[in-house]
PDB file of N, CA and C in Angstrom:
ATOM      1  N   UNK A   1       3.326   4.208  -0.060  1.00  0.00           N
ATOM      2  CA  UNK A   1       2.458   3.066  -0.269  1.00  0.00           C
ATOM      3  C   UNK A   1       3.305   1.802  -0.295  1.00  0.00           C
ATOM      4  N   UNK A   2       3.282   1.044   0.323  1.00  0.00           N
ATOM      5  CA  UNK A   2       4.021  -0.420   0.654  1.00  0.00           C
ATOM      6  C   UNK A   2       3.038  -1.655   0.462  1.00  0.00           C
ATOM      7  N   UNK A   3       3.332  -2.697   0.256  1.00  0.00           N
ATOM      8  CA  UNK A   3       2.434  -3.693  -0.032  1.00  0.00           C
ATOM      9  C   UNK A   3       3.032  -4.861   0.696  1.00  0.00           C
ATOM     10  N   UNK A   4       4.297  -4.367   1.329  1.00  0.00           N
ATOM     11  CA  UNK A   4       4.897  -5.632   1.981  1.00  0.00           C
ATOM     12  C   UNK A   4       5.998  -6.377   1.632  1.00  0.00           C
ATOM     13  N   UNK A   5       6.090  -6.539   0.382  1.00  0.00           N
ATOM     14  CA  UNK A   5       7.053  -6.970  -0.285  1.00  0.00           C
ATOM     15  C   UNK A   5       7.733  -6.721  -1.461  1.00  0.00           C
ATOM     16  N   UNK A   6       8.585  -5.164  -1.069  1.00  0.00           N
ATOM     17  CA  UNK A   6       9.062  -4.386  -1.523  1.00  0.00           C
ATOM     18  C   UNK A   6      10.422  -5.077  -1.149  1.00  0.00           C
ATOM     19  N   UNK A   7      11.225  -5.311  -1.881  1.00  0.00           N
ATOM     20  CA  UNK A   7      12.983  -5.493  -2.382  1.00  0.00           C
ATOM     21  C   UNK A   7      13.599  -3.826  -2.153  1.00  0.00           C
ATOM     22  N   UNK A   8      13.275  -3.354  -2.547  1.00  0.00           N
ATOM     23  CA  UNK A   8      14.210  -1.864  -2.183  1.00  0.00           C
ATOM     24  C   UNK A   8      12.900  -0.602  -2.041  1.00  0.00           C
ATOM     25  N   UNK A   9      13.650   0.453  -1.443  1.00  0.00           N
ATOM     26  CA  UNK A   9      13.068   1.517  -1.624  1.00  0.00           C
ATOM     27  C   UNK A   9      13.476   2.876  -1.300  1.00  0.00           C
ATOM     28  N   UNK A  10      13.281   3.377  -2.012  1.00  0.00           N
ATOM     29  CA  UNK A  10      14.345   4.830  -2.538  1.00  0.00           C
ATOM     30  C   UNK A  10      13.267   5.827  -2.565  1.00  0.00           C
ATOM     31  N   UNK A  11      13.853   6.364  -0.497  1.00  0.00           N
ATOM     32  CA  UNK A  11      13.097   7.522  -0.238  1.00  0.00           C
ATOM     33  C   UNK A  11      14.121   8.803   0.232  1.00  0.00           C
ATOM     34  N   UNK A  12      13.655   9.969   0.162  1.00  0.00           N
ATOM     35  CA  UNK A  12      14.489  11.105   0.358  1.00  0.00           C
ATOM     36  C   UNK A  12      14.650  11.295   1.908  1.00  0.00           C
ATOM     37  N   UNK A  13      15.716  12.385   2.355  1.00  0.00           N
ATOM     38  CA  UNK A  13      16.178  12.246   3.793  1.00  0.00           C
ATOM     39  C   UNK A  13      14.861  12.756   4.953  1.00  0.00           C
ATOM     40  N   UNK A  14      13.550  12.622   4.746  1.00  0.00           N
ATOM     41  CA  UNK A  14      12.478  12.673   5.835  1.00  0.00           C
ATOM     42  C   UNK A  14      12.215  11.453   5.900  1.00  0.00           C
ATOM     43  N   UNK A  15      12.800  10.114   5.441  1.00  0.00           N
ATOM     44  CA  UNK A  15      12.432   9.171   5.651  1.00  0.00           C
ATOM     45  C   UNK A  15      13.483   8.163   6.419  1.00  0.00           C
ATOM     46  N   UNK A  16      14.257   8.935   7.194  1.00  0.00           N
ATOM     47  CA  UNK A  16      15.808   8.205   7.303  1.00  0.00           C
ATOM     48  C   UNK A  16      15.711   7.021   8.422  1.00  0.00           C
ATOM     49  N   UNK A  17      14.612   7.140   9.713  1.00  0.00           N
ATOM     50  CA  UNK A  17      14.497   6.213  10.286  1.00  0.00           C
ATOM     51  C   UNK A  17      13.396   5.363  10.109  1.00  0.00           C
ATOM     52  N   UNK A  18      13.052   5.494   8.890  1.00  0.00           N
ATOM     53  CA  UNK A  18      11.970   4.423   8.441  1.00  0.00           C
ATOM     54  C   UNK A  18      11.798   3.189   8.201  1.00  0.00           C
ATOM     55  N   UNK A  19      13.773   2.610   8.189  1.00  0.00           N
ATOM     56  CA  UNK A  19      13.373   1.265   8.405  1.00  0.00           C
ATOM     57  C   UNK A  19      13.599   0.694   9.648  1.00  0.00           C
ATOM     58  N   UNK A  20      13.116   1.251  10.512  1.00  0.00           N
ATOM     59  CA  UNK A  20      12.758   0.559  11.709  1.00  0.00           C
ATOM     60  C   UNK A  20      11.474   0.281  12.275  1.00  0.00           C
ATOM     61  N   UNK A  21      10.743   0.928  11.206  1.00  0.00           N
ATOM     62  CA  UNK A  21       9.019   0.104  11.133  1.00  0.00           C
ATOM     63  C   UNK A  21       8.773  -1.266  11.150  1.00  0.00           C
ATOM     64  N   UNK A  22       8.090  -1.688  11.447  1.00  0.00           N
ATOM     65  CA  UNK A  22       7.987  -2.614  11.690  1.00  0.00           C
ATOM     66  C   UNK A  22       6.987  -3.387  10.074  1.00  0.00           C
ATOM     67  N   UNK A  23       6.220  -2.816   9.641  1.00  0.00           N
ATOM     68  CA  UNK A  23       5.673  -3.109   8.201  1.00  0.00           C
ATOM     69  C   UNK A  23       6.793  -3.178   7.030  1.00  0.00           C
ATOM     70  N   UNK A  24       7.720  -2.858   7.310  1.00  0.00           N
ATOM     71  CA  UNK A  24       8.572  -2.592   6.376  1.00  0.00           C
ATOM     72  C   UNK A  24       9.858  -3.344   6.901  1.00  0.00           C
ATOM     73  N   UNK A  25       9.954  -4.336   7.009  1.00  0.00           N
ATOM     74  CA  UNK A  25      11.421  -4.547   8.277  1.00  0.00           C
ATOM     75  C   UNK A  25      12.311  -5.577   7.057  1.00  0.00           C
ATOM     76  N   UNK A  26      11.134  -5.946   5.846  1.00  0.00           N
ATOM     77  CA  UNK A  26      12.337  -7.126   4.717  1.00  0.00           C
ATOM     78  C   UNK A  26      12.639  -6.190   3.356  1.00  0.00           C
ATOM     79  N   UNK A  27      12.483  -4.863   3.960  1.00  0.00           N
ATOM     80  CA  UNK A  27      13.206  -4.044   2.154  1.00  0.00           C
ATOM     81  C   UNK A  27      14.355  -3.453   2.492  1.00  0.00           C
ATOM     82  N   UNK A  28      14.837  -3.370   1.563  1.00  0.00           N
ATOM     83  CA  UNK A  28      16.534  -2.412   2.119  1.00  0.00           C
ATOM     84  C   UNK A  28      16.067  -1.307   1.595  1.00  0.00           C
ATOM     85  N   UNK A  29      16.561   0.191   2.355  1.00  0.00           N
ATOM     86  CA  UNK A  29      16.116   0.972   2.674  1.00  0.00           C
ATOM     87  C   UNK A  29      17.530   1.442   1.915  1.00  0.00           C
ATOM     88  N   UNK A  30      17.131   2.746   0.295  1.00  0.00           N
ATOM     89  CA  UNK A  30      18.360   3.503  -0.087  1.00  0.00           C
ATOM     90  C   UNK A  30      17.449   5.153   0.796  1.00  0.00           C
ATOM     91  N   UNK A  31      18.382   5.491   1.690  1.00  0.00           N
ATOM     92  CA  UNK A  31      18.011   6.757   1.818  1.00  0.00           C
ATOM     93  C   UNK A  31      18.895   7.612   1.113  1.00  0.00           C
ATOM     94  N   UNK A  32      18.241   8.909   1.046  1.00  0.00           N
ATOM     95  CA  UNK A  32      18.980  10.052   0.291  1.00  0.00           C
ATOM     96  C   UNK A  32      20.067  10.720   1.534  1.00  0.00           C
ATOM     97  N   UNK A  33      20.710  11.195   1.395  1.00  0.00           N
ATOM     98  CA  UNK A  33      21.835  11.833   2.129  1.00  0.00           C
ATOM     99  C   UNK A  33      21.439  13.222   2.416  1.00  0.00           C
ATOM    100  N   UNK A  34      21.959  13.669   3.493  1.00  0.00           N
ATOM    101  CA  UNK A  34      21.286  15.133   4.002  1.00  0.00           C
ATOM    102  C   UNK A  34      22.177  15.913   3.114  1.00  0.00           C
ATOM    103  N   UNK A  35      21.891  17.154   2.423  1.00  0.00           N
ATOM    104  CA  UNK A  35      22.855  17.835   1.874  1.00  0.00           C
ATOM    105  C   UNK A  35      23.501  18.953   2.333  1.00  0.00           C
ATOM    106  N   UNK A  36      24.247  18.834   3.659  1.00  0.00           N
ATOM    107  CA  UNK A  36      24.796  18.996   4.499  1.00  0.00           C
ATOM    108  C   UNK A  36      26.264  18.236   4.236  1.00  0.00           C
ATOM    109  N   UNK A  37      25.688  17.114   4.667  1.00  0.00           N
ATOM    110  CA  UNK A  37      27.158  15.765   4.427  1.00  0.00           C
ATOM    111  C   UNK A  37      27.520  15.536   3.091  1.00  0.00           C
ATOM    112  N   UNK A  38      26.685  15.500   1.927  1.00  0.00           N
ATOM    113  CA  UNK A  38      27.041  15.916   0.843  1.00  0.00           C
ATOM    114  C   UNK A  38      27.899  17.069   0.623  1.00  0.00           C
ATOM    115  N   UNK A  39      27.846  18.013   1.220  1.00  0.00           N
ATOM    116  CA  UNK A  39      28.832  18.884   0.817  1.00  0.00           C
ATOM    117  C   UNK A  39      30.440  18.754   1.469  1.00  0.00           C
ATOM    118  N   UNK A  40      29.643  18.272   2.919  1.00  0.00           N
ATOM    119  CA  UNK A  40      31.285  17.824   3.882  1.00  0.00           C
ATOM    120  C   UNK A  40      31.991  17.055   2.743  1.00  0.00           C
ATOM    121  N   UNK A  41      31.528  15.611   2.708  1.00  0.00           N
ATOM    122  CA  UNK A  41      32.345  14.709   1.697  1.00  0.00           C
ATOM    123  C   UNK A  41      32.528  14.746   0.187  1.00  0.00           C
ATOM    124  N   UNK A  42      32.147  15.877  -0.230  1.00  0.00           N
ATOM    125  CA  UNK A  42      33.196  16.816  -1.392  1.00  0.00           C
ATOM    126  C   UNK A  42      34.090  16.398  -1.736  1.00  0.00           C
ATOM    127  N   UNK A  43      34.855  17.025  -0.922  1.00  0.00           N
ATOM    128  CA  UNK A  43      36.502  16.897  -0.712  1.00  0.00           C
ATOM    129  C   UNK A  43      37.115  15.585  -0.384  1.00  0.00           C
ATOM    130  N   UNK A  44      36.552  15.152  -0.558  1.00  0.00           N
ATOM    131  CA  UNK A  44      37.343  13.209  -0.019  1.00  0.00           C
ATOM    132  C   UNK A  44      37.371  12.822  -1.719  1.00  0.00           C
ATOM    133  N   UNK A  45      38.325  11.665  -1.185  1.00  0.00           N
ATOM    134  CA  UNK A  45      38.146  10.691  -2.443  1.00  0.00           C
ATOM    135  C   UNK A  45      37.113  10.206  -2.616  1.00  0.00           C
ATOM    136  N   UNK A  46      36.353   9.369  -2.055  1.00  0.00           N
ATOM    137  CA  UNK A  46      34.734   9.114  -2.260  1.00  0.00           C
ATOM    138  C   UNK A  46      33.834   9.808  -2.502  1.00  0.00           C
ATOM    139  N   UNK A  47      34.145  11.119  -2.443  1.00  0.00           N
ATOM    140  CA  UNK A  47      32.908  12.268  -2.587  1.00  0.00           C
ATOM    141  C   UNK A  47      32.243  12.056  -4.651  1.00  0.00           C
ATOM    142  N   UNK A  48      33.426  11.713  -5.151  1.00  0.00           N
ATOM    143  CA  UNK A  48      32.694  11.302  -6.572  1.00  0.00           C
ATOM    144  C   UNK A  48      31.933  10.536  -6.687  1.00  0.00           C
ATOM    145  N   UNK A  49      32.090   9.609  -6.146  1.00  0.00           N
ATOM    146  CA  UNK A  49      31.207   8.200  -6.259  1.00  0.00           C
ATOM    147  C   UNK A  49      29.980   8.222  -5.127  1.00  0.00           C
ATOM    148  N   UNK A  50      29.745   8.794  -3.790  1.00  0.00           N
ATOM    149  CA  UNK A  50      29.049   9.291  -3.245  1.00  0.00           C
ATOM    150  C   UNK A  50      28.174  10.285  -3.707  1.00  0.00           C
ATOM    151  N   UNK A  51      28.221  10.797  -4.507  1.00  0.00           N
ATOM    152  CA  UNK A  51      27.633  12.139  -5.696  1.00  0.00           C
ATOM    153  C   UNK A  51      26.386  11.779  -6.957  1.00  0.00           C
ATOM    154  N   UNK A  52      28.034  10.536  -7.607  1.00  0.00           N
ATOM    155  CA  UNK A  52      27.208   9.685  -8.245  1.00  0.00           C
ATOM    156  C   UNK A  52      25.791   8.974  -8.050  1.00  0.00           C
ATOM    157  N   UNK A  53      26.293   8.093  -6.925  1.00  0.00           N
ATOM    158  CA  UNK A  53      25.360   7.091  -6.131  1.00  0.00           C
ATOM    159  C   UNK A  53      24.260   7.941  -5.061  1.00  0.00           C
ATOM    160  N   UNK A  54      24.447   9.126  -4.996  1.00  0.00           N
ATOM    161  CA  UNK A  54      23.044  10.038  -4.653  1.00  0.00           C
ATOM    162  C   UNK A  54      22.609  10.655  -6.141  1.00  0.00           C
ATOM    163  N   UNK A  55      22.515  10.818  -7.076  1.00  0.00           N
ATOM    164  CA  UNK A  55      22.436  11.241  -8.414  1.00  0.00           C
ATOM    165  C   UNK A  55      21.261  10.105  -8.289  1.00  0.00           C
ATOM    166  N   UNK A  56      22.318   8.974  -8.396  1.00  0.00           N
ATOM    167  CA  UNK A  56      21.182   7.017  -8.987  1.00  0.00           C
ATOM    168  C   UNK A  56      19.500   7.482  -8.119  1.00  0.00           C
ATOM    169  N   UNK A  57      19.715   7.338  -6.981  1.00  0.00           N
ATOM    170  CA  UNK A  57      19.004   7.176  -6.095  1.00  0.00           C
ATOM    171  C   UNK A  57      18.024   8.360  -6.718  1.00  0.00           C
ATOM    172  N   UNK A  58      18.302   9.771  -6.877  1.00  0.00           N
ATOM    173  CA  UNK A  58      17.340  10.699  -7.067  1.00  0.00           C
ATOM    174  C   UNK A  58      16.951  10.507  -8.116  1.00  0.00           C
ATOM    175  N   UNK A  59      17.462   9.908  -9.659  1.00  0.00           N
ATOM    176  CA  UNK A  59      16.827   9.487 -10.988  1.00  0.00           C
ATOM    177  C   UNK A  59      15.562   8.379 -10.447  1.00  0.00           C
ATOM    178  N   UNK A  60      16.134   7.281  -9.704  1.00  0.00           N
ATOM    179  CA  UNK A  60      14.942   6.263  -9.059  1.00  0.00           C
ATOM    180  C   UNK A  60      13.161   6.951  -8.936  1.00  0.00           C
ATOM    181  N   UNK A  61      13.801   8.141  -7.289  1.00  0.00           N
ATOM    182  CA  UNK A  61      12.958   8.570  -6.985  1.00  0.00           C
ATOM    183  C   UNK A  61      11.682   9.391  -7.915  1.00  0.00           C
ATOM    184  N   UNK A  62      12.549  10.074  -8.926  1.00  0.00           N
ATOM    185  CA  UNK A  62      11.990  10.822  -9.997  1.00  0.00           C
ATOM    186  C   UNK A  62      10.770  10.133 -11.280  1.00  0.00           C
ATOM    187  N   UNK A  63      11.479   8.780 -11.124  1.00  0.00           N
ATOM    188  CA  UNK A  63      10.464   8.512 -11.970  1.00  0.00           C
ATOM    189  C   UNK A  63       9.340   7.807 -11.419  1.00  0.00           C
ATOM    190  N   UNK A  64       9.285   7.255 -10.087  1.00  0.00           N
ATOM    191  CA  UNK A  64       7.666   7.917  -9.167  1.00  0.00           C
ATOM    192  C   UNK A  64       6.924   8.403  -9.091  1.00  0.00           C
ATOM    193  N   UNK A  65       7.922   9.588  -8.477  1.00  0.00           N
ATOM    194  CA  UNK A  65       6.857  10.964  -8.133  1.00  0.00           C
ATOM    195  C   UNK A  65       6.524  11.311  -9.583  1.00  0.00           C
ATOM    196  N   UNK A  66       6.972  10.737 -10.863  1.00  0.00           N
ATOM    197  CA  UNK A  66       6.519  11.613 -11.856  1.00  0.00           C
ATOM    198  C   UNK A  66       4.653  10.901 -12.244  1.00  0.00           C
ATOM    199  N   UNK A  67       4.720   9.718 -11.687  1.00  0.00           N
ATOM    200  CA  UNK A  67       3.432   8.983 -11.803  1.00  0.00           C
ATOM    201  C   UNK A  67       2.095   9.141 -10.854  1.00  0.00           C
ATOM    202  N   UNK A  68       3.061  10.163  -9.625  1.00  0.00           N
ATOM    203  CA  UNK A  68       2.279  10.639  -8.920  1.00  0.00           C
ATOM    204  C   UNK A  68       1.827  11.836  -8.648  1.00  0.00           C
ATOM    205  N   UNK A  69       2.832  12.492  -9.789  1.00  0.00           N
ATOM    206  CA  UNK A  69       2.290  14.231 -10.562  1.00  0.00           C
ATOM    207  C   UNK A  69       1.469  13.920 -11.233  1.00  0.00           C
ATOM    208  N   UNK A  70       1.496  12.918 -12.470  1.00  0.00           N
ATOM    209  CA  UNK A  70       0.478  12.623 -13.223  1.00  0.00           C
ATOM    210  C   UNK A  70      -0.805  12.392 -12.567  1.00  0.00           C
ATOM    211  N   UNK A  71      -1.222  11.135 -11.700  1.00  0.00           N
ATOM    212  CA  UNK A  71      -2.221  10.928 -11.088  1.00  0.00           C
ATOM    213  C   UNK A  71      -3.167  12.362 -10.655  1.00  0.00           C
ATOM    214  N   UNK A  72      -2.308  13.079  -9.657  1.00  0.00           N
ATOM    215  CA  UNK A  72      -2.856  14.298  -9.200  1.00  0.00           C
ATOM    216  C   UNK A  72      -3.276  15.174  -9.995  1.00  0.00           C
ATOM    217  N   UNK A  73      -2.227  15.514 -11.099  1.00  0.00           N
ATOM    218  CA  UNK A  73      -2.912  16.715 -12.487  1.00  0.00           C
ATOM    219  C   UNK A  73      -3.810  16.222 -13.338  1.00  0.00           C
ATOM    220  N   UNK A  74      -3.391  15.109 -14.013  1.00  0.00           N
ATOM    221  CA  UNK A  74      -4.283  14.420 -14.714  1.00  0.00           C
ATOM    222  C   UNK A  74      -5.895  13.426 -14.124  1.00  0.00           C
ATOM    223  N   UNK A  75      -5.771  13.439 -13.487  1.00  0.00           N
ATOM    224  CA  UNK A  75      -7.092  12.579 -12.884  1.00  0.00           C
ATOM    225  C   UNK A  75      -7.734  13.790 -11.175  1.00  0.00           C
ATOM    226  N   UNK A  76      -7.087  14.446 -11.182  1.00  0.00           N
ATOM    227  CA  UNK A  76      -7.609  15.387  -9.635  1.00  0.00           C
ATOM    228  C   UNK A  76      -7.575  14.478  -8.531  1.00  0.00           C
ATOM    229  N   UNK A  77      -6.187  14.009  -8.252  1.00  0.00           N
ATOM    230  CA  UNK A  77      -6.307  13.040  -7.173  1.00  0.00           C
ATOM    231  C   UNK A  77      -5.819  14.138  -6.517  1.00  0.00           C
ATOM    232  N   UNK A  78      -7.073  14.385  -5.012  1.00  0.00           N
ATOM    233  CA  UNK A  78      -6.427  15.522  -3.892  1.00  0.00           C
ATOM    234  C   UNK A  78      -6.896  14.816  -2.486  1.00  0.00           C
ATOM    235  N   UNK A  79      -6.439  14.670  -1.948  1.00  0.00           N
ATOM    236  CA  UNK A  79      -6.927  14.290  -0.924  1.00  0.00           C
ATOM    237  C   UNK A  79      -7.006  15.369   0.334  1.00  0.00           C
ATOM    238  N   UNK A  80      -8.624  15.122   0.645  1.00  0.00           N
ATOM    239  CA  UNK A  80      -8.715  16.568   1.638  1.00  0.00           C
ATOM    240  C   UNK A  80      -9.868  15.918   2.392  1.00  0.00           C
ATOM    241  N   UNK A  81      -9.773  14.663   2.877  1.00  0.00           N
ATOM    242  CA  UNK A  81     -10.204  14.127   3.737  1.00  0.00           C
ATOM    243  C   UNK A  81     -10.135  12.508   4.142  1.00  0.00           C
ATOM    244  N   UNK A  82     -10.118  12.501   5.654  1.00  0.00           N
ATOM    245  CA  UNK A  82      -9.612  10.996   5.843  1.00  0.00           C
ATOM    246  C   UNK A  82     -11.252  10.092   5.740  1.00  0.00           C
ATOM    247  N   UNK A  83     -10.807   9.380   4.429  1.00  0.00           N
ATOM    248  CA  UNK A  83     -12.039   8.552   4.375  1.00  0.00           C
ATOM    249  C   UNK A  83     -11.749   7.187   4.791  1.00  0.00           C
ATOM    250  N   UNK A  84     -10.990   6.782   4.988  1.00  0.00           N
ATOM    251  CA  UNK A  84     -10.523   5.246   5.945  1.00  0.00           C
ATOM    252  C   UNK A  84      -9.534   4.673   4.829  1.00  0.00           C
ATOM    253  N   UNK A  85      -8.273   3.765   5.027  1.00  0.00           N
ATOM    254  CA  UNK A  85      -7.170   3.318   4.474  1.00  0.00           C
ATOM    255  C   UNK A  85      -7.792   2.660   3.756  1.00  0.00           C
ATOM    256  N   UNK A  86      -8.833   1.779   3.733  1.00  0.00           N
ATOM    257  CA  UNK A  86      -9.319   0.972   2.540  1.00  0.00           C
ATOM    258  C   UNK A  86      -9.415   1.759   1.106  1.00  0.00           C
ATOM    259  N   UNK A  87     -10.301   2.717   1.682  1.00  0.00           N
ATOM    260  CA  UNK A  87     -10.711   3.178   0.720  1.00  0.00           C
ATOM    261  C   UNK A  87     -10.159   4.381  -0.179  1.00  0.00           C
ATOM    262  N   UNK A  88      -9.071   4.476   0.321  1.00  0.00           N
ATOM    263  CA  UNK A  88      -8.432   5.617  -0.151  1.00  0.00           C
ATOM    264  C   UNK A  88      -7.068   5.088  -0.928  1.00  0.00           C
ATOM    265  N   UNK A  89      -7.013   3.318   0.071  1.00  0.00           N
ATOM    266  CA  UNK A  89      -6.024   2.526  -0.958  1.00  0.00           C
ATOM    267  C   UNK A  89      -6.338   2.045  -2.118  1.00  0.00           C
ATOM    268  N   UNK A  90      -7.889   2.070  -2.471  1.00  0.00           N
ATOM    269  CA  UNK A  90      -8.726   1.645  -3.181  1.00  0.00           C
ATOM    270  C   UNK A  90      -8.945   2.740  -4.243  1.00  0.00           C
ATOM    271  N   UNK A  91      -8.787   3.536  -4.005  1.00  0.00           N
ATOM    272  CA  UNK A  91      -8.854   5.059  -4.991  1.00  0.00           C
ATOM    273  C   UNK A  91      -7.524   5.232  -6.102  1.00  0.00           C
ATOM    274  N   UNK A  92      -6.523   5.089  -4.747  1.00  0.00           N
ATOM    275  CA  UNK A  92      -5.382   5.272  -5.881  1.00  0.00           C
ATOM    276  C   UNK A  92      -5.125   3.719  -6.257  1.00  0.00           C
ATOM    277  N   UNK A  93      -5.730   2.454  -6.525  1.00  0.00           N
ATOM    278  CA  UNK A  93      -5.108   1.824  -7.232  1.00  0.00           C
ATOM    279  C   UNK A  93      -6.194   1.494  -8.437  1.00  0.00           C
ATOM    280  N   UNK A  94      -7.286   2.707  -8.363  1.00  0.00           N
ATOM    281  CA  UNK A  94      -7.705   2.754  -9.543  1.00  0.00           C
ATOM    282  C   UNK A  94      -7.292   3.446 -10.809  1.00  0.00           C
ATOM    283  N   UNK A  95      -6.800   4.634  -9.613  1.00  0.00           N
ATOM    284  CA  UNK A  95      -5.652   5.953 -10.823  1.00  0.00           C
ATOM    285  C   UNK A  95      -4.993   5.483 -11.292  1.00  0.00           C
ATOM    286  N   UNK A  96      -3.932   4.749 -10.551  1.00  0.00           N
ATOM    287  CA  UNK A  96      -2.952   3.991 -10.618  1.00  0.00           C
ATOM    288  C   UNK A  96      -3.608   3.224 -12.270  1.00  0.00           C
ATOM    289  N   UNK A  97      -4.090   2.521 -12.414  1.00  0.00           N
ATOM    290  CA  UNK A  97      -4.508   1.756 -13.421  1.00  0.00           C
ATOM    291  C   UNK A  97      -5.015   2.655 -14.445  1.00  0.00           C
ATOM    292  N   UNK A  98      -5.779   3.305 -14.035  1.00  0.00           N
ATOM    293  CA  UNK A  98      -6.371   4.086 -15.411  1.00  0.00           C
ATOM    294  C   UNK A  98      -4.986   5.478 -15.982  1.00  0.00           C
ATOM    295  N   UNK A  99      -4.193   5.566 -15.105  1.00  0.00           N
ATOM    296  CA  UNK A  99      -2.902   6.059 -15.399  1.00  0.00           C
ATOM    297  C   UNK A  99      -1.807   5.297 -16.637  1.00  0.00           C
ATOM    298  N   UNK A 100      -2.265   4.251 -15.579  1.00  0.00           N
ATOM    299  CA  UNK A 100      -1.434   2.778 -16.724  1.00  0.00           C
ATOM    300  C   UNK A 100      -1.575   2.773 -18.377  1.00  0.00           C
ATOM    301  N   UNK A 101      -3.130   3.042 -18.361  1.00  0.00           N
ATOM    302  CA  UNK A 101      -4.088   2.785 -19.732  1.00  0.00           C
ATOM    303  C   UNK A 101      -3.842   4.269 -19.856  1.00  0.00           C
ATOM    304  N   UNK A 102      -3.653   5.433 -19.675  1.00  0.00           N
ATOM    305  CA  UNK A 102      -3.356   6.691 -20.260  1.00  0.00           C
ATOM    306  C   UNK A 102      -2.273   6.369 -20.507  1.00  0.00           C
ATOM    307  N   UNK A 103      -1.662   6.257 -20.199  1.00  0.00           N
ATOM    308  CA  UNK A 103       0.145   6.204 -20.340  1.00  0.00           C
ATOM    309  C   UNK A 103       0.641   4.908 -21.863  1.00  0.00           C
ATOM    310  N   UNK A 104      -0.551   4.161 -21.984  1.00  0.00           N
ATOM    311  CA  UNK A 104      -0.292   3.017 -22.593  1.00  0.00           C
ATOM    312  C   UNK A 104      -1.053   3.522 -24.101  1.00  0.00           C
ATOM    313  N   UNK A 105      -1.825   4.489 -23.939  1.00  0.00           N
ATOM    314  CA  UNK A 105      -3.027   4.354 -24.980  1.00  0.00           C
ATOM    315  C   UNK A 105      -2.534   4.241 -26.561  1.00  0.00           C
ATOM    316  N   UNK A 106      -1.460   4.554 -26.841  1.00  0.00           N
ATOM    317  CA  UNK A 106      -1.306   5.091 -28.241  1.00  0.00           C
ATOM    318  C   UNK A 106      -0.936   3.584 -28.826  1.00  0.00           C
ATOM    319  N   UNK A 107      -0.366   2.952 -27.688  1.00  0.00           N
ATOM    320  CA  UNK A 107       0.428   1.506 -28.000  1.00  0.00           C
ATOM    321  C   UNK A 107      -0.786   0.524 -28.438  1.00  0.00           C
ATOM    322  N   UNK A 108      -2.182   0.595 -27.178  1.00  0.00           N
ATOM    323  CA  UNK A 108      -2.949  -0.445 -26.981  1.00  0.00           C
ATOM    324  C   UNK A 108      -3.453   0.036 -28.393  1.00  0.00           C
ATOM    325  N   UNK A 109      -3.797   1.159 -29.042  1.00  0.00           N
ATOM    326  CA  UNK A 109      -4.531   1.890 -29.796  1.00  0.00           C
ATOM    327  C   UNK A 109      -3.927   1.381 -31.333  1.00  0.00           C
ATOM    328  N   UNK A 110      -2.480   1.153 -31.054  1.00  0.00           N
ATOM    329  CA  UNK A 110      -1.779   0.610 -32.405  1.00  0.00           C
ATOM    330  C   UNK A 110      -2.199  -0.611 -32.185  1.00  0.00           C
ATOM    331  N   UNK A 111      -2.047  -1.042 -31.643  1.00  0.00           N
ATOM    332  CA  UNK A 111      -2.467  -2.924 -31.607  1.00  0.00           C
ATOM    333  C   UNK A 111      -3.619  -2.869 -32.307  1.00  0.00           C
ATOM    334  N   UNK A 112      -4.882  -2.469 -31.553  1.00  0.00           N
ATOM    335  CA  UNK A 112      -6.075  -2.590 -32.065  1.00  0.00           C
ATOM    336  C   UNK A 112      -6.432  -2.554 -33.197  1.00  0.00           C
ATOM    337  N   UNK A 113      -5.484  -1.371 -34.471  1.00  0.00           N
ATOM    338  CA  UNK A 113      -5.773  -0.919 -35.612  1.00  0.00           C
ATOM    339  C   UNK A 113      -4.770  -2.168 -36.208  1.00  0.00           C
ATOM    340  N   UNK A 114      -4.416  -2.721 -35.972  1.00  0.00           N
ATOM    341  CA  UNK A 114      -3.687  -3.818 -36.744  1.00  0.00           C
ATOM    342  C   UNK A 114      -2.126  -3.367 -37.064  1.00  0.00           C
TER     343      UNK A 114
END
């Protein structure tokens, strides 16, 4: 999901020639590394810090997809049919929100009680 004006974005290695889209052409693109070449560059001096800096990138990714496990378990977001981009962009940025307010409730819930 892109909105256009995304500053970065931290996707795993099925996404490696993705910034050559054209919707997407002003974000810098962290891709994940095939873990293949991860294992080649092991053995180098950089392989620590290359390790590291794929580690960063997969903590990023993780706490996403964890909003988009939620959405799906918690609210039954499945999608099993193409109902048109509006409206399906329109779906999840209701989850999206009422996710927000699940995720928020205990806080908004202390406020309220004083």
């Amino acid at each position: 999901m892109f909105h256009g004006e995304e500053q970065g974005v931290f996707v795993d290695v099925g996404y490696q020639s993705a910034d050559k889209r054209e919707e997407v052409t002003g974000a810098t693109w962290h891709v994940a590394m095939c873990p293949g070449k991860r294992k080649q560059h092991k053995q180098t001096p950089w392989g620590n810090l290359m390790e590291q800096a794929e580690k960063l990138k997969a903590s990023m990714r993780a706490k996403l997809e964890h909003l988009f496990r939620f959405i799906k378990r918690q609210f039954g977001y499945v999608k099993v049919r193409y109902r048109g981009l509006n409206k399906n962009t329109q779906q999840l940025h209701t989850l999206f929100a009422q996710s927000n307010l699940w995720m928020m409730r205990r806080t908004l819930l202390q406020e309220l009680r004083g």
